[in-house]
C-alpha atoms as a PDB file:
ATOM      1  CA  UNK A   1      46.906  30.773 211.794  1.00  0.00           C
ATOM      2  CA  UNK A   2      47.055  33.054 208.692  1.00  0.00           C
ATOM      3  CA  UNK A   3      43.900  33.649 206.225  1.00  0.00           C
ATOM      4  CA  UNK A   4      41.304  30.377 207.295  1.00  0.00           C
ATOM      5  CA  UNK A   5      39.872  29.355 204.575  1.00  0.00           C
ATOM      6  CA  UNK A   6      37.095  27.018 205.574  1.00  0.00           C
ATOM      7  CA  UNK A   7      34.482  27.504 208.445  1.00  0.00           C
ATOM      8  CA  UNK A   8      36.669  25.543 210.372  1.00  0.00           C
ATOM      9  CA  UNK A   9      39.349  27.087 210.191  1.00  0.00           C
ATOM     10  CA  UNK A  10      37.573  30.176 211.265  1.00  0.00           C
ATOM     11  CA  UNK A  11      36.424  28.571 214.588  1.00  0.00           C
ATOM     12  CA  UNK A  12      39.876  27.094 215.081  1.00  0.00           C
ATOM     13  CA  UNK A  13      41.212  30.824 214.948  1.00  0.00           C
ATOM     14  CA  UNK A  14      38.629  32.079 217.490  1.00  0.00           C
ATOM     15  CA  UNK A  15      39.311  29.368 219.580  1.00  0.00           C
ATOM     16  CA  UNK A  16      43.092  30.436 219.932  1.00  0.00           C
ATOM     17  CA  UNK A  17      42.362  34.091 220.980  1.00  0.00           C
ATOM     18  CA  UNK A  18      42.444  34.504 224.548  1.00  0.00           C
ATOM     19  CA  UNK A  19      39.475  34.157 226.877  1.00  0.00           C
ATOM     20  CA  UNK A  20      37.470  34.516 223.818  1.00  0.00           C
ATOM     21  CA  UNK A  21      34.722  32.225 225.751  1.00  0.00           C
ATOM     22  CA  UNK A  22      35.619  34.022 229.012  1.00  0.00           C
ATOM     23  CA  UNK A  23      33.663  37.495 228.077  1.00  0.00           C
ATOM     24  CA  UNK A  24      34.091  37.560 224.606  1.00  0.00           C
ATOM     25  CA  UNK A  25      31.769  34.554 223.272  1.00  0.00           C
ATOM     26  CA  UNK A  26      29.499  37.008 221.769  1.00  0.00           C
ATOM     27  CA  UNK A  27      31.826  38.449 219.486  1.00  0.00           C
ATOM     28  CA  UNK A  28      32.924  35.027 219.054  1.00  0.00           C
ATOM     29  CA  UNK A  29      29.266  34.643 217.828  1.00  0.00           C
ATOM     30  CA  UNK A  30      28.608  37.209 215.727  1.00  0.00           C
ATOM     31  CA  UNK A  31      32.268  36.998 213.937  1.00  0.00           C
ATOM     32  CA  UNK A  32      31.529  33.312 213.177  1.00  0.00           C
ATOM     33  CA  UNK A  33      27.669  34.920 211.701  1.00  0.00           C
ATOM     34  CA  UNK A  34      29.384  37.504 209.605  1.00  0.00           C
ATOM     35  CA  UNK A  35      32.240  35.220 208.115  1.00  0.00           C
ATOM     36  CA  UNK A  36      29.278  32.768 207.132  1.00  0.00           C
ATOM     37  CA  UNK A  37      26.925  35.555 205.761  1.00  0.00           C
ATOM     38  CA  UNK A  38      30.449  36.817 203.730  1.00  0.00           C
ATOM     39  CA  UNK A  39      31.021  33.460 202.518  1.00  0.00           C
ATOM     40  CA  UNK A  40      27.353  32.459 201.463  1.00  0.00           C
ATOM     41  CA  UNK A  41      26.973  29.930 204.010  1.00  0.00           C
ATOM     42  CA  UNK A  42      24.452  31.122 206.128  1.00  0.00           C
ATOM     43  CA  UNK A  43      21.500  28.191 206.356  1.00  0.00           C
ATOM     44  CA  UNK A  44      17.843  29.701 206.890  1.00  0.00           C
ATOM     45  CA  UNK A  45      18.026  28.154 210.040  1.00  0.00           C
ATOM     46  CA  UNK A  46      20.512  29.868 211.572  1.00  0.00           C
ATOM     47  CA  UNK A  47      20.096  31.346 215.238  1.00  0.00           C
ATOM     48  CA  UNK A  48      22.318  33.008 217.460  1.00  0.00           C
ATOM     49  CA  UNK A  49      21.904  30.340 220.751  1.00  0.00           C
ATOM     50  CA  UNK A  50      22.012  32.546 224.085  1.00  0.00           C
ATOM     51  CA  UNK A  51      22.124  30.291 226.858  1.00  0.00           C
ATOM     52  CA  UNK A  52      21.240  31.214 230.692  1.00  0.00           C
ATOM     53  CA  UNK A  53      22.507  29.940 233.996  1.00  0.00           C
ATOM     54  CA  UNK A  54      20.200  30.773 237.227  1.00  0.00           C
ATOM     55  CA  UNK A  55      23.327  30.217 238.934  1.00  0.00           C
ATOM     56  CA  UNK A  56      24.129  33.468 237.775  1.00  0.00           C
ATOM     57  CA  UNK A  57      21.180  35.548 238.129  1.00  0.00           C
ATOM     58  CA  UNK A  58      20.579  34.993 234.318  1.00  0.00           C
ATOM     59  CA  UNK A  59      16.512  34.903 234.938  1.00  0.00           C
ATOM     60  CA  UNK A  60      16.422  38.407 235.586  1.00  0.00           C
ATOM     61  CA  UNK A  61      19.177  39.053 232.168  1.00  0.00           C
ATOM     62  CA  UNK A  62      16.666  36.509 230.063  1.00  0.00           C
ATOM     63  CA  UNK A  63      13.542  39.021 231.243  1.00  0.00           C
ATOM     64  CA  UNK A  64      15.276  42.443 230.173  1.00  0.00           C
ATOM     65  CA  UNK A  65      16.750  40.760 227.079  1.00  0.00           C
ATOM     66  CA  UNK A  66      13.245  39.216 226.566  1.00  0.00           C
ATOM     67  CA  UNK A  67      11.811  42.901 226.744  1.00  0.00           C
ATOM     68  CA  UNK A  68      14.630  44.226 224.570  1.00  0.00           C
ATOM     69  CA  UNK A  69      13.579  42.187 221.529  1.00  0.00           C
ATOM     70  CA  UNK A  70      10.360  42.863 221.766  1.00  0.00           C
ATOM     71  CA  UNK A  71      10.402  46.253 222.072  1.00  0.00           C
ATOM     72  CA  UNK A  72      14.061  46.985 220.047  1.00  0.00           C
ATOM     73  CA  UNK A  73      14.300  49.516 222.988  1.00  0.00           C
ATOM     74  CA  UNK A  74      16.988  49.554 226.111  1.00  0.00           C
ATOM     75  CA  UNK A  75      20.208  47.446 226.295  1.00  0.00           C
ATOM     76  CA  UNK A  76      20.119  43.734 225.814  1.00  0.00           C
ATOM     77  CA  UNK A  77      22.632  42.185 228.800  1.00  0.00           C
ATOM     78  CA  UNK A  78      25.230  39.489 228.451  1.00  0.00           C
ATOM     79  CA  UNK A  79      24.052  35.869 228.801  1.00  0.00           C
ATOM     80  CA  UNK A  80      26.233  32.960 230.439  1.00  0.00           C
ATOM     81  CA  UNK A  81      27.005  32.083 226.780  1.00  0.00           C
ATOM     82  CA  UNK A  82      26.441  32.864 223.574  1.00  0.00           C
ATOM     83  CA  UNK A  83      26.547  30.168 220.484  1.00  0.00           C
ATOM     84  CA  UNK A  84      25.721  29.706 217.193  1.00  0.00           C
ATOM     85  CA  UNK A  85      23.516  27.517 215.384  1.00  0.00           C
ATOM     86  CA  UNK A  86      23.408  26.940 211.641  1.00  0.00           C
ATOM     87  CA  UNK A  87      20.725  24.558 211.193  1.00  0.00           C
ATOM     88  CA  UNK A  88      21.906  22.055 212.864  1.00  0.00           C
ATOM     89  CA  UNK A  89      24.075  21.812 215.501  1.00  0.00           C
ATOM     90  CA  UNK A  90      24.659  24.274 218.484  1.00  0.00           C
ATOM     91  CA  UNK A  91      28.657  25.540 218.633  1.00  0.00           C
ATOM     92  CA  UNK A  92      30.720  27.748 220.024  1.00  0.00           C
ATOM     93  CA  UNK A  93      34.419  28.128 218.581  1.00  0.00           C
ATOM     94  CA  UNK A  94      35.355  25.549 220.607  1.00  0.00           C
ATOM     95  CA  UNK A  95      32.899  22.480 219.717  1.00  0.00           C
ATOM     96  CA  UNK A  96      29.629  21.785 220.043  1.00  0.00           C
ATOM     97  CA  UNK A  97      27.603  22.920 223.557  1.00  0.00           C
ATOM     98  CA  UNK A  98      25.540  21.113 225.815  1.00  0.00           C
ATOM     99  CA  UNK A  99      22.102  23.028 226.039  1.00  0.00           C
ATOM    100  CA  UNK A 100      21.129  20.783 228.894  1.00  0.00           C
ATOM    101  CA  UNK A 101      23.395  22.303 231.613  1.00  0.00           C
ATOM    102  CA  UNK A 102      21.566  25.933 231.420  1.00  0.00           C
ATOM    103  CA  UNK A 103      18.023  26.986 232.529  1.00  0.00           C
ATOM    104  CA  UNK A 104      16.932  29.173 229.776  1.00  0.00           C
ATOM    105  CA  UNK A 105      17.957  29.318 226.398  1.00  0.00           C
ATOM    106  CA  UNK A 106      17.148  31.931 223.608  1.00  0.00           C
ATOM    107  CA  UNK A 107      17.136  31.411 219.912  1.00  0.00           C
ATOM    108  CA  UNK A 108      17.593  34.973 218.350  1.00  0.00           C
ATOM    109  CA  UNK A 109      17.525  35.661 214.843  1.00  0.00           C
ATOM    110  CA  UNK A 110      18.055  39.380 214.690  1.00  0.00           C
ATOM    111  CA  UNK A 111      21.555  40.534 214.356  1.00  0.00           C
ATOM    112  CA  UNK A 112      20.849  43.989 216.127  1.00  0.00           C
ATOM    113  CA  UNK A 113      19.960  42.897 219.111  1.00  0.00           C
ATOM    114  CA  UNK A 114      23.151  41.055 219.251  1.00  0.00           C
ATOM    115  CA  UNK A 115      24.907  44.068 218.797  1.00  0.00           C
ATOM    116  CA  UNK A 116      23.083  45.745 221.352  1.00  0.00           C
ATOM    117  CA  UNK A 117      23.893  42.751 223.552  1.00  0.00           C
ATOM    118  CA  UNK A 118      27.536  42.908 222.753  1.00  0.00           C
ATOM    119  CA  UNK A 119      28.141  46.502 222.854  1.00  0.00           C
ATOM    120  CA  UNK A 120      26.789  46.433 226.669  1.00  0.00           C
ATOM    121  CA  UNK A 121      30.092  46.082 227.561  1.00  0.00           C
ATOM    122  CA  UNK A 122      29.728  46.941 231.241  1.00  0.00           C
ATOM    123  CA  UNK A 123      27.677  43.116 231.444  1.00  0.00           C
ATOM    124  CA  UNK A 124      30.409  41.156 229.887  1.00  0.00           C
ATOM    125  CA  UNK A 125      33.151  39.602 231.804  1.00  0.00           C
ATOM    126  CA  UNK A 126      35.924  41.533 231.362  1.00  0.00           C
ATOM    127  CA  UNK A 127      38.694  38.573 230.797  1.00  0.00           C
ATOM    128  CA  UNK A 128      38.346  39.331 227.430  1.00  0.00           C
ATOM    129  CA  UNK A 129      40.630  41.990 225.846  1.00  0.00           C
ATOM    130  CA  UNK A 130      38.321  44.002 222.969  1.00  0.00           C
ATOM    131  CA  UNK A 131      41.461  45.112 221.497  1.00  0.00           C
ATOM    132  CA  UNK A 132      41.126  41.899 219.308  1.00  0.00           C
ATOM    133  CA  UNK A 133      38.567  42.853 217.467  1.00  0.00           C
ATOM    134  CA  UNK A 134      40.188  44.966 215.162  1.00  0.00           C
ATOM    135  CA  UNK A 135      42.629  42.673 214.646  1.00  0.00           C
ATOM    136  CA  UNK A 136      39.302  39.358 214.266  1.00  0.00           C
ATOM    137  CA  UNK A 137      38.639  41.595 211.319  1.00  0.00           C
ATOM    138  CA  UNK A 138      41.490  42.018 209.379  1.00  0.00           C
ATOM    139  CA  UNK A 139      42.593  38.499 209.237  1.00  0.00           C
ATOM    140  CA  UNK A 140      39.185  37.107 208.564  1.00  0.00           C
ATOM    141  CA  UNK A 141      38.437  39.915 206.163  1.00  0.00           C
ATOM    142  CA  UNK A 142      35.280  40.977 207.985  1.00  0.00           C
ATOM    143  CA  UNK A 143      33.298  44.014 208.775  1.00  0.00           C
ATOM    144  CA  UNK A 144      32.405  44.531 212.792  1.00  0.00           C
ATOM    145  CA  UNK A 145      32.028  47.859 212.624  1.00  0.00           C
ATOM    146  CA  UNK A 146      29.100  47.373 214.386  1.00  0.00           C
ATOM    147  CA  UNK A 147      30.802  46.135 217.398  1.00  0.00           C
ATOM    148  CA  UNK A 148      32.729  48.569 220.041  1.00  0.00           C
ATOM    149  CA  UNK A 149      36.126  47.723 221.356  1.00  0.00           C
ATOM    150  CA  UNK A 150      35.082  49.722 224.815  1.00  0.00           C
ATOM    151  CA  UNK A 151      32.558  51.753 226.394  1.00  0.00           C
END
């Protein structure tokens, strides 16, 4: 798909890169933030949704993270997911989530600490190829400089 026009659109792009929710749901995330912000559709509600699975030893990645946003020192760590919601309902490129099947969930309103989050690569799975980044941001016509393609 070539220029999306609509919000949509933009999620229906995401949703076609590979493993973009397999290690790259973050960026995912944050691209879907910036193209809103761009395009004057940002609600005052909206929250970056990161969503924990003990399963995963995500307890321990909720506490740092926790720390991290307090303190706007250290490196936030990669959550089992990361969504987006704009005043209403939680999504991911793919549809809406199910908040019920994690343990913890964080609603974060500062877009640094996502970037911190994101750009601590080493947490992330690494099924997801940062080389489409670059590429995220020249079809959709958005700035993530902020973002690093690796470490």
């Amino acid at each position: 798909m070539n220029d999306p026009k609509t919000f949509d659109e933009v999620r229906e792009f995401l949703s076609n890169i590979p493993s973009i929710n397999g290690g790259g749901c973050g960026i995912a995330a944050f691209t879907m933030y910036k193209w809103l912000k761009k395009h004057g559709e940002l609600n005052y509600g909206f929250r970056f949704v990161a969503c924990y699975d003990s399963a995963y030893d995500d307890e321990n990645r909720y506490i740092n993270n926790m720390k991290v946003l307090r303190t706007k020192e250290g490196k936030a760590m990669a959550s089992s997911h990361i969504a987006i919601t704009n005043g209403g309902p939680v999504l991911d490129c793919n549809g809406y989530i199910t908040l019920t099947r994690y343990d913890l969930i964080q609603f974060i309103g500062a877009e640094w600490f996502i970037a911190n989050m994101i750009n601590n690569i080493g947490s992330w799975n690494p099924s997801f190829n940062r080389e489409h980044i670059r590429s995220i941001e020249q079809i959709l016509d958005i700035d993530l400089s902020e973002i690093k393609n690796n470490d």
